[in-house]
PDB file of N, CA and C in Angstrom:
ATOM      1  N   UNK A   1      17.103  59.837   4.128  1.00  0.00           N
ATOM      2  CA  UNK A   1      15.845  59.182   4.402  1.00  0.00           C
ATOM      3  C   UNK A   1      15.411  59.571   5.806  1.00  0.00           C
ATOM      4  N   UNK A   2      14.428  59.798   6.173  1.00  0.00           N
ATOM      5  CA  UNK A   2      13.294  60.016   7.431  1.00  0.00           C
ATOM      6  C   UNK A   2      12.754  59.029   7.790  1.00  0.00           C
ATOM      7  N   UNK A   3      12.302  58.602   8.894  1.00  0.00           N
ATOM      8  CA  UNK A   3      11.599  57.829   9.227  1.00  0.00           C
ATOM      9  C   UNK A   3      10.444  58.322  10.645  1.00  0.00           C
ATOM     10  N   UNK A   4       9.519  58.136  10.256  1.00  0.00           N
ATOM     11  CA  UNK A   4       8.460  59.038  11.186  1.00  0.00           C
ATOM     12  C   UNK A   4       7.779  57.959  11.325  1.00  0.00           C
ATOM     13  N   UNK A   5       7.356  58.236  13.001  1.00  0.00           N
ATOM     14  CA  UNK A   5       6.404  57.049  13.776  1.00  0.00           C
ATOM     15  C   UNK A   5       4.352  57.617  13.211  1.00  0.00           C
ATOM     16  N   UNK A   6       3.789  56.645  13.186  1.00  0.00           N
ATOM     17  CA  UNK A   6       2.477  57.379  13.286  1.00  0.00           C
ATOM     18  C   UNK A   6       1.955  57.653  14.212  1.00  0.00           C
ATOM     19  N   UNK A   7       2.378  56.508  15.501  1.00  0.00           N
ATOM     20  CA  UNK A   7       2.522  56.788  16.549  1.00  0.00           C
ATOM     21  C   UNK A   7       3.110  58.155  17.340  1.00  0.00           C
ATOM     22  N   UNK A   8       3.528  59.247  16.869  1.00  0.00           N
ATOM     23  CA  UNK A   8       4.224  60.345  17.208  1.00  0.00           C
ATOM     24  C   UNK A   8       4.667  61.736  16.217  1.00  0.00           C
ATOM     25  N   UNK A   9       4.198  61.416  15.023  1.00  0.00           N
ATOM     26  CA  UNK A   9       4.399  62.390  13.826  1.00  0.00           C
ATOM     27  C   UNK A   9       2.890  62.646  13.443  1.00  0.00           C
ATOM     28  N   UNK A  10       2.451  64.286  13.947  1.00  0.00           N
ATOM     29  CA  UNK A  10       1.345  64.171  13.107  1.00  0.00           C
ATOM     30  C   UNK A  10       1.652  65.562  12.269  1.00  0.00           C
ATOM     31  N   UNK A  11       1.773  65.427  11.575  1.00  0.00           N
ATOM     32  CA  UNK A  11       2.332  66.137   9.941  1.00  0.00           C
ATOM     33  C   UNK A  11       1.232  65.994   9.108  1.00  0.00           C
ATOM     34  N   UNK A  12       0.903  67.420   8.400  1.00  0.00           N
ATOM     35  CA  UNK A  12       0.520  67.329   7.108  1.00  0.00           C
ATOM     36  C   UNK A  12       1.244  66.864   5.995  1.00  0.00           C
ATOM     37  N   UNK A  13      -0.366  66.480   5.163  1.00  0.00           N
ATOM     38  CA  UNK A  13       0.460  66.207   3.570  1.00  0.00           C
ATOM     39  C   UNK A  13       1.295  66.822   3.034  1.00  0.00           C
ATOM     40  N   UNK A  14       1.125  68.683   3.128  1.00  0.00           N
ATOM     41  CA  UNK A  14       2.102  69.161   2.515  1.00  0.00           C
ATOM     42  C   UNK A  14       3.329  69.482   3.120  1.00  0.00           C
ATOM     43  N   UNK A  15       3.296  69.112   4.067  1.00  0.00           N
ATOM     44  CA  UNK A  15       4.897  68.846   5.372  1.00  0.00           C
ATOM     45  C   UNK A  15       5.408  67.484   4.598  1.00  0.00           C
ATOM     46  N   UNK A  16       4.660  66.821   4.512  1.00  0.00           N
ATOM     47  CA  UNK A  16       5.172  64.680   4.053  1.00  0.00           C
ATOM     48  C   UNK A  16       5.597  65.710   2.374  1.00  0.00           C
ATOM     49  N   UNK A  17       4.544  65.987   1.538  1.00  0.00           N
ATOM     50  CA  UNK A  17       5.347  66.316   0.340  1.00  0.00           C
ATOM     51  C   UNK A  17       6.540  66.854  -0.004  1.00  0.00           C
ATOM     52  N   UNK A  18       7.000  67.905   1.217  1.00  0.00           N
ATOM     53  CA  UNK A  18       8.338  68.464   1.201  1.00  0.00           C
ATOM     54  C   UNK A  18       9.218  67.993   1.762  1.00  0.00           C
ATOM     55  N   UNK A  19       8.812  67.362   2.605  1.00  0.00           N
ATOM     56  CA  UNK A  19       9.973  66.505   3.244  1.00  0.00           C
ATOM     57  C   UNK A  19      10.016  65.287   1.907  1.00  0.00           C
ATOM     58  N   UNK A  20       9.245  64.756   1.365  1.00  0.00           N
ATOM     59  CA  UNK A  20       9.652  63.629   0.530  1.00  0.00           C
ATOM     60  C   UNK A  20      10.480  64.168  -0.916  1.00  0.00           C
ATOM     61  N   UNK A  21      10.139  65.920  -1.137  1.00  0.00           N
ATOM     62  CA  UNK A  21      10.942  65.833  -2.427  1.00  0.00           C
ATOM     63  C   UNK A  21      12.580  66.538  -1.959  1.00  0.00           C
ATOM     64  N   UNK A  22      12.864  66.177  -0.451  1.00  0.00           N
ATOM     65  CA  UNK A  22      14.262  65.818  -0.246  1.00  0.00           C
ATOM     66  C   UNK A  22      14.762  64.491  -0.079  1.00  0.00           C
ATOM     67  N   UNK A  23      14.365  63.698  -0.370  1.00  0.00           N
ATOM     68  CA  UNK A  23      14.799  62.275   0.075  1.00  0.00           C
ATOM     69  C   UNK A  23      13.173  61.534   0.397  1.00  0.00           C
ATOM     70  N   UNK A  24      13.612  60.093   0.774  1.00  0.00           N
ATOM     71  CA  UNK A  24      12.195  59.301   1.253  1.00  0.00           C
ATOM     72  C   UNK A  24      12.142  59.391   2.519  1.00  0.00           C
ATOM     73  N   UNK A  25      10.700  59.300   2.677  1.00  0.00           N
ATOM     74  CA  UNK A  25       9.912  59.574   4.048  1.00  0.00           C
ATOM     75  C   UNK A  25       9.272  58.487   4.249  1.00  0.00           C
ATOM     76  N   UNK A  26       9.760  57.647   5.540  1.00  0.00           N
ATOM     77  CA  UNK A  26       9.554  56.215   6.079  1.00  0.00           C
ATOM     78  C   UNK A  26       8.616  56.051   6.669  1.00  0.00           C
ATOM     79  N   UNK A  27       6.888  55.886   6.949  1.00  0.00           N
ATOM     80  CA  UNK A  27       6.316  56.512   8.008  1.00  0.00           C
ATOM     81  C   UNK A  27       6.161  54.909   8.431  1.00  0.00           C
ATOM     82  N   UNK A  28       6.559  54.897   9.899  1.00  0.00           N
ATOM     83  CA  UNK A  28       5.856  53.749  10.770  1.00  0.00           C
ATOM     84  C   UNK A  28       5.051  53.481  11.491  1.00  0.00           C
ATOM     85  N   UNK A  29       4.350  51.871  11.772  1.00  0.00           N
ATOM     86  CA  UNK A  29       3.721  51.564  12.693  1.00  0.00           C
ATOM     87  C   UNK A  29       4.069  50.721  13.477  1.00  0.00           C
ATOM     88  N   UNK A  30       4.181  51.123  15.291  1.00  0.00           N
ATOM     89  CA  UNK A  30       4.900  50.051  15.630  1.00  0.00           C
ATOM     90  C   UNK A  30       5.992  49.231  15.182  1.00  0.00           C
ATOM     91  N   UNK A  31       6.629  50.433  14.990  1.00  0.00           N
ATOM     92  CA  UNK A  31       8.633  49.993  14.334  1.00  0.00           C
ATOM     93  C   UNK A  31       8.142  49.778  13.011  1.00  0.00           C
ATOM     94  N   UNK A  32       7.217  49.369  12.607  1.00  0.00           N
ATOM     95  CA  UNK A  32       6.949  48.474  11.214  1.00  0.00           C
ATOM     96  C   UNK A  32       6.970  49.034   9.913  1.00  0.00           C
ATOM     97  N   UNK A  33       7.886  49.127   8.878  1.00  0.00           N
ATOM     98  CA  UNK A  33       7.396  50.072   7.931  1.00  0.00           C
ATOM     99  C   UNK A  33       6.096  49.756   7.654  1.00  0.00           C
ATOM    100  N   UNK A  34       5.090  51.014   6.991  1.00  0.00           N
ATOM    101  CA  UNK A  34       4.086  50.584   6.494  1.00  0.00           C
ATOM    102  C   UNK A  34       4.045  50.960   5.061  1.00  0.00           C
ATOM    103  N   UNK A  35       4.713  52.650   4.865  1.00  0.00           N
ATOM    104  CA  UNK A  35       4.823  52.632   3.595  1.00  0.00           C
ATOM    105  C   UNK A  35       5.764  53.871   3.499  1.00  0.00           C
ATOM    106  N   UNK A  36       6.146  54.249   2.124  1.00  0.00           N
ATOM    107  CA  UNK A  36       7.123  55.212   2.110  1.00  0.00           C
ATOM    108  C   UNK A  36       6.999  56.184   0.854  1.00  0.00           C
ATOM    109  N   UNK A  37       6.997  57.754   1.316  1.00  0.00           N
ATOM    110  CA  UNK A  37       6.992  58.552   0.593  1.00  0.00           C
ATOM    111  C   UNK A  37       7.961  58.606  -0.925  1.00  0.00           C
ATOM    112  N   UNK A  38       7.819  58.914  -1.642  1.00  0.00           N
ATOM    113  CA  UNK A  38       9.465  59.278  -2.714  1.00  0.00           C
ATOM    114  C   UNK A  38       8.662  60.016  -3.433  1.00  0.00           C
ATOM    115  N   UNK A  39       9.391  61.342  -3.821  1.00  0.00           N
ATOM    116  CA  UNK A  39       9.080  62.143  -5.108  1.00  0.00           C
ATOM    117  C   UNK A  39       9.566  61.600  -6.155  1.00  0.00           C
ATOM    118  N   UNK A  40       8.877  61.742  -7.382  1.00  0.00           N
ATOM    119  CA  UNK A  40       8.486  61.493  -8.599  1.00  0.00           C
ATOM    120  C   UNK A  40       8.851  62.188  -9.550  1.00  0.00           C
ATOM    121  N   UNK A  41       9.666  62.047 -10.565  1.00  0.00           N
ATOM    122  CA  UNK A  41      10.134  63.313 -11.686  1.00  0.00           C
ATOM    123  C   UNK A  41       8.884  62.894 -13.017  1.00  0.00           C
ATOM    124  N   UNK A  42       8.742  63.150 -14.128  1.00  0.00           N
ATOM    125  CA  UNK A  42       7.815  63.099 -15.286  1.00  0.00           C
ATOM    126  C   UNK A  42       8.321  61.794 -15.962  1.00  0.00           C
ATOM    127  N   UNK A  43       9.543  61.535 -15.892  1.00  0.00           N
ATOM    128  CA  UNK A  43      10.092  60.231 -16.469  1.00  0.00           C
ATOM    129  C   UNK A  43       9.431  58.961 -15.690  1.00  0.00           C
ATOM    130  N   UNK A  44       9.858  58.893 -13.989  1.00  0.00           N
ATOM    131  CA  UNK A  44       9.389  58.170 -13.518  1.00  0.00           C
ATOM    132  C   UNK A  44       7.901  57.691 -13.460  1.00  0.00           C
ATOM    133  N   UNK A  45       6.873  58.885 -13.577  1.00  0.00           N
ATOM    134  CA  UNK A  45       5.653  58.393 -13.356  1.00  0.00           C
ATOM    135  C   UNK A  45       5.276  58.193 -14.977  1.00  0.00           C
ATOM    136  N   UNK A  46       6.112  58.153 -16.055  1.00  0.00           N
ATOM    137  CA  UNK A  46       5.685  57.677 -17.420  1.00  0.00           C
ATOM    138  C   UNK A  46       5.747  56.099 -17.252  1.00  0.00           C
ATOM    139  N   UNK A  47       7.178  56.139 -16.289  1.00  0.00           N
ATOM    140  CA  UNK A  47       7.691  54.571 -16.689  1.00  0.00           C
ATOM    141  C   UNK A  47       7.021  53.552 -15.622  1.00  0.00           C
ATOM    142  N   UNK A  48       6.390  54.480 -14.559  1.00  0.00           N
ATOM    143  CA  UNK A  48       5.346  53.238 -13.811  1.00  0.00           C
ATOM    144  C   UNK A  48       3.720  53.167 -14.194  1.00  0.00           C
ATOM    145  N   UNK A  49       3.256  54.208 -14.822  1.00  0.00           N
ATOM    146  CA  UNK A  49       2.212  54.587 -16.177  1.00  0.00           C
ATOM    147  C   UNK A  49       2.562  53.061 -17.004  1.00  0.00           C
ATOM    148  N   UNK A  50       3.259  52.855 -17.556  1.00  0.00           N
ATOM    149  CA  UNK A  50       3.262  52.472 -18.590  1.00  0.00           C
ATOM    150  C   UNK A  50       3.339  50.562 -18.047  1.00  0.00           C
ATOM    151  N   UNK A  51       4.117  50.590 -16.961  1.00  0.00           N
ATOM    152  CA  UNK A  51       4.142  49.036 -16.391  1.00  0.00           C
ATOM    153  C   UNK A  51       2.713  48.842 -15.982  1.00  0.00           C
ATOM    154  N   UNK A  52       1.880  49.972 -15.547  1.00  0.00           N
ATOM    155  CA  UNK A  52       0.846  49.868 -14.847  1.00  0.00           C
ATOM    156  C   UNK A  52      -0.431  48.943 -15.976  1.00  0.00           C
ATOM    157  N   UNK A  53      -0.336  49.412 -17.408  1.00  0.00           N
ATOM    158  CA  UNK A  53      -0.552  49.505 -18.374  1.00  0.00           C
ATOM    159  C   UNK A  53      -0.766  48.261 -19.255  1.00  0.00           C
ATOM    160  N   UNK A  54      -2.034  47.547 -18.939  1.00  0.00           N
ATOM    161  CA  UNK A  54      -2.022  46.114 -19.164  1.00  0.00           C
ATOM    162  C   UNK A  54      -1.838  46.056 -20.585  1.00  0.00           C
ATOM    163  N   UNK A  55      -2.499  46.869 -21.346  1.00  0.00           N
ATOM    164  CA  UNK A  55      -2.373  46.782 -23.292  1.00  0.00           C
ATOM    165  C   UNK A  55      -0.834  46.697 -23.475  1.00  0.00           C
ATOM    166  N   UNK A  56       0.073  47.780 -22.798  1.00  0.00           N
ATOM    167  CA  UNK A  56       1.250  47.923 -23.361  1.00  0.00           C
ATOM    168  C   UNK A  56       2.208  46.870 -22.882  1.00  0.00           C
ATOM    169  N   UNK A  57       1.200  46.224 -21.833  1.00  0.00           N
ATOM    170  CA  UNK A  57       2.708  44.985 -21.139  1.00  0.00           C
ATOM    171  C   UNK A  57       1.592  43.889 -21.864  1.00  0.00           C
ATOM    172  N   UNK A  58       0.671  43.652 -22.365  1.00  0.00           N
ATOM    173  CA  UNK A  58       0.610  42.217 -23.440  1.00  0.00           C
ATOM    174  C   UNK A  58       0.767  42.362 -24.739  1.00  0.00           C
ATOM    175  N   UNK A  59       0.927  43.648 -25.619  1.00  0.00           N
ATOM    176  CA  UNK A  59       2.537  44.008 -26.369  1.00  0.00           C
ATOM    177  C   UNK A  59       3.808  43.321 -25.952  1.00  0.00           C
ATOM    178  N   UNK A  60       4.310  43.837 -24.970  1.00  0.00           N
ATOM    179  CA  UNK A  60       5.152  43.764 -24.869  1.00  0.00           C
ATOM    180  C   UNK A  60       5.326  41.976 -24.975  1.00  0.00           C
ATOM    181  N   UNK A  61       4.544  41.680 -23.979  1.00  0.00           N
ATOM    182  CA  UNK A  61       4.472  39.889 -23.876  1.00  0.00           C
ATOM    183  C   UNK A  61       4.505  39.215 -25.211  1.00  0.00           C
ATOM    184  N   UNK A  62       3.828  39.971 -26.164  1.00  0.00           N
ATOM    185  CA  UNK A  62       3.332  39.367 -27.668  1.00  0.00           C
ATOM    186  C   UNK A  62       4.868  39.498 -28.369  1.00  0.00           C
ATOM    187  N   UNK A  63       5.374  40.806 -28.357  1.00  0.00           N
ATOM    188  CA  UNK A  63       6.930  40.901 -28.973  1.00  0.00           C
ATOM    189  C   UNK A  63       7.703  40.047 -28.441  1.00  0.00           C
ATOM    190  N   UNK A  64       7.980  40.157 -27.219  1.00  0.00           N
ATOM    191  CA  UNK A  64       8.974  39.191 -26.592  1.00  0.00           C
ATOM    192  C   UNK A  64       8.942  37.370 -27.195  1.00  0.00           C
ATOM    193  N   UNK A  65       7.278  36.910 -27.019  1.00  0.00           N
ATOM    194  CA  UNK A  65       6.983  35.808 -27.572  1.00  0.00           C
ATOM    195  C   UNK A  65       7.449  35.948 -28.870  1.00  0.00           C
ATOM    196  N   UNK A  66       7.012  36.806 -29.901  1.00  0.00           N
ATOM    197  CA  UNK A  66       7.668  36.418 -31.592  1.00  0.00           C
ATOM    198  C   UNK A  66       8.942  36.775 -31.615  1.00  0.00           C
ATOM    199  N   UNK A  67       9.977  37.484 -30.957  1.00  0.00           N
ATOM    200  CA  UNK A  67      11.208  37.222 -30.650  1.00  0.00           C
ATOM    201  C   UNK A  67      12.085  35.847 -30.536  1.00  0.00           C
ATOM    202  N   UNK A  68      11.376  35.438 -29.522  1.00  0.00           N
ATOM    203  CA  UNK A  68      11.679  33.826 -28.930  1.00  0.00           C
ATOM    204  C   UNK A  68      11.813  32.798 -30.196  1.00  0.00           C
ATOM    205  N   UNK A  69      10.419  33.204 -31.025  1.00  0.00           N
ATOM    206  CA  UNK A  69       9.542  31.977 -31.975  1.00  0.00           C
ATOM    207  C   UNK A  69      10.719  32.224 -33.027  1.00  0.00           C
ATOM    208  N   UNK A  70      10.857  33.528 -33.807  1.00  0.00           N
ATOM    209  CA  UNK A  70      11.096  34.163 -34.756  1.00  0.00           C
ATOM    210  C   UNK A  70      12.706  34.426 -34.836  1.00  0.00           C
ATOM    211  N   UNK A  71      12.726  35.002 -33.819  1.00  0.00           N
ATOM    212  CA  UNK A  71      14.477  34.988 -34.184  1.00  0.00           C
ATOM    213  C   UNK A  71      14.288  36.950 -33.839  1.00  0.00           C
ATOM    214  N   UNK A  72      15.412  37.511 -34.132  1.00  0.00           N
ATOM    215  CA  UNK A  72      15.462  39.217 -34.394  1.00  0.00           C
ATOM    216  C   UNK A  72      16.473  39.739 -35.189  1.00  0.00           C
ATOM    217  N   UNK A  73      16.639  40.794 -35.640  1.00  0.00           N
ATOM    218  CA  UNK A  73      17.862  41.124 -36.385  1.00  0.00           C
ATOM    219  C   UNK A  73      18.828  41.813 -35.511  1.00  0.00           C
ATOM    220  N   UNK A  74      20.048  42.259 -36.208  1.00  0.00           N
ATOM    221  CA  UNK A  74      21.237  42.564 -34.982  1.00  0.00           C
ATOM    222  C   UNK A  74      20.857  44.392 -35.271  1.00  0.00           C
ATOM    223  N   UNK A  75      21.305  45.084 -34.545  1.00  0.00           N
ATOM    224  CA  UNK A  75      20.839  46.710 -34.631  1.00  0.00           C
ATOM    225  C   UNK A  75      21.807  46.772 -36.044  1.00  0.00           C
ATOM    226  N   UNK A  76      22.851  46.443 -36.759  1.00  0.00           N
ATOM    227  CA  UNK A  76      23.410  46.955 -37.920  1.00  0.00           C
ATOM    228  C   UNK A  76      21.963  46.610 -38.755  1.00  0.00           C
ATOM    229  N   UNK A  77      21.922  45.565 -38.755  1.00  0.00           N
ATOM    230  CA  UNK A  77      20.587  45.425 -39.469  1.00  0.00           C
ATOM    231  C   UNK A  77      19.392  46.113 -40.137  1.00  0.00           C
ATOM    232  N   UNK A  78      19.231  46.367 -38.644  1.00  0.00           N
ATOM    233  CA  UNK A  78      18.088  47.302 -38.811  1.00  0.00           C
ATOM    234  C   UNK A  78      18.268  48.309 -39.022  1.00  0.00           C
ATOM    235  N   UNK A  79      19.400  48.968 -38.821  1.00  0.00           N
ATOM    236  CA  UNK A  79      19.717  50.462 -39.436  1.00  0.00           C
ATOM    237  C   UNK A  79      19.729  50.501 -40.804  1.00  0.00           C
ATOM    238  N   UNK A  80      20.648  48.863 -41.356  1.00  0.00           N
ATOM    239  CA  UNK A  80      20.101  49.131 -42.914  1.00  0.00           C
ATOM    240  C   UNK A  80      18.992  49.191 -43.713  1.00  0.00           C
ATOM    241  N   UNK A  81      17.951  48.581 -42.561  1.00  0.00           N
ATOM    242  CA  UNK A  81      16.383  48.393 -43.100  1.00  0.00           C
ATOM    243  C   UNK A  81      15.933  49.598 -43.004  1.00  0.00           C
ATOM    244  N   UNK A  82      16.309  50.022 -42.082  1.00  0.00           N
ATOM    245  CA  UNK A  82      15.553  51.794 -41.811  1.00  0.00           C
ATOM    246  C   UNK A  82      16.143  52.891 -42.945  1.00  0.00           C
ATOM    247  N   UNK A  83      17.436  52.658 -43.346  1.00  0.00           N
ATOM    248  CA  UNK A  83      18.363  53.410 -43.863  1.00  0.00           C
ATOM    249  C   UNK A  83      17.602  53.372 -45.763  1.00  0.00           C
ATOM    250  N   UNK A  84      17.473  52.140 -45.745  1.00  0.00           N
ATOM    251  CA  UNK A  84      16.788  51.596 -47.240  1.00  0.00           C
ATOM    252  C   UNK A  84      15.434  52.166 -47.442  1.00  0.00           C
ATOM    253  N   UNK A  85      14.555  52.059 -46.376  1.00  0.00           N
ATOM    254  CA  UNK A  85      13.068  52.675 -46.150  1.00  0.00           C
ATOM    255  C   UNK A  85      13.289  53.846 -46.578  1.00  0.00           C
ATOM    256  N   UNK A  86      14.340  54.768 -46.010  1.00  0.00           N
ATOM    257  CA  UNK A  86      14.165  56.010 -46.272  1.00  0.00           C
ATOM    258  C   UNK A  86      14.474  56.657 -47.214  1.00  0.00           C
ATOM    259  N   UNK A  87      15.213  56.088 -48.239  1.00  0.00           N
ATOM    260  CA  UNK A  87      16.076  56.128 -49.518  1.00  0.00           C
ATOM    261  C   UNK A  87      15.016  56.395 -50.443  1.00  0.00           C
TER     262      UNK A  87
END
């Protein structure tokens, strides 16, 4: 990890981008973090895509709720349901 003053680091973006896809880049103000670089692989920006993602997280809210209400089956279960479907 890096930690760079703003007070004293004046770096380009594409200096901050390479320095961040070795590790995170801390930039401060007045000691203070303010915010911090991190590179990103295709997985990660799916899986903050997708939290970001109000339809797919009140899904999610809606499953979780008929879970609760409803009950669920155990994964043997459902392999036999899937297993039968496909028969």
């Amino acid at each position: 990890m890096k930690i760079l003053a703003v007070e004293k680091d004046s770096l380009s973006l594409d200096v901050l981008f390479d320095m961040a896809s070795e590790g995170t880049v801390v930039i401060t103000r007045d000691n203070k973090p303010v915010f911090a670089l991190v590179a990103v692989d295709e997985k990660d920006l799916q899986t903050w895509q997708l939290g970001q993602n109000q339809d797919f997280l009140a899904l999610m809210r809606r499953s979780w709720d008929r879970l609760h209400a409803e009950g669920g089956v155990s994964l043997a279960e459902a392999r036999q349901r899937l297993l039968a479907e496909n028969c």
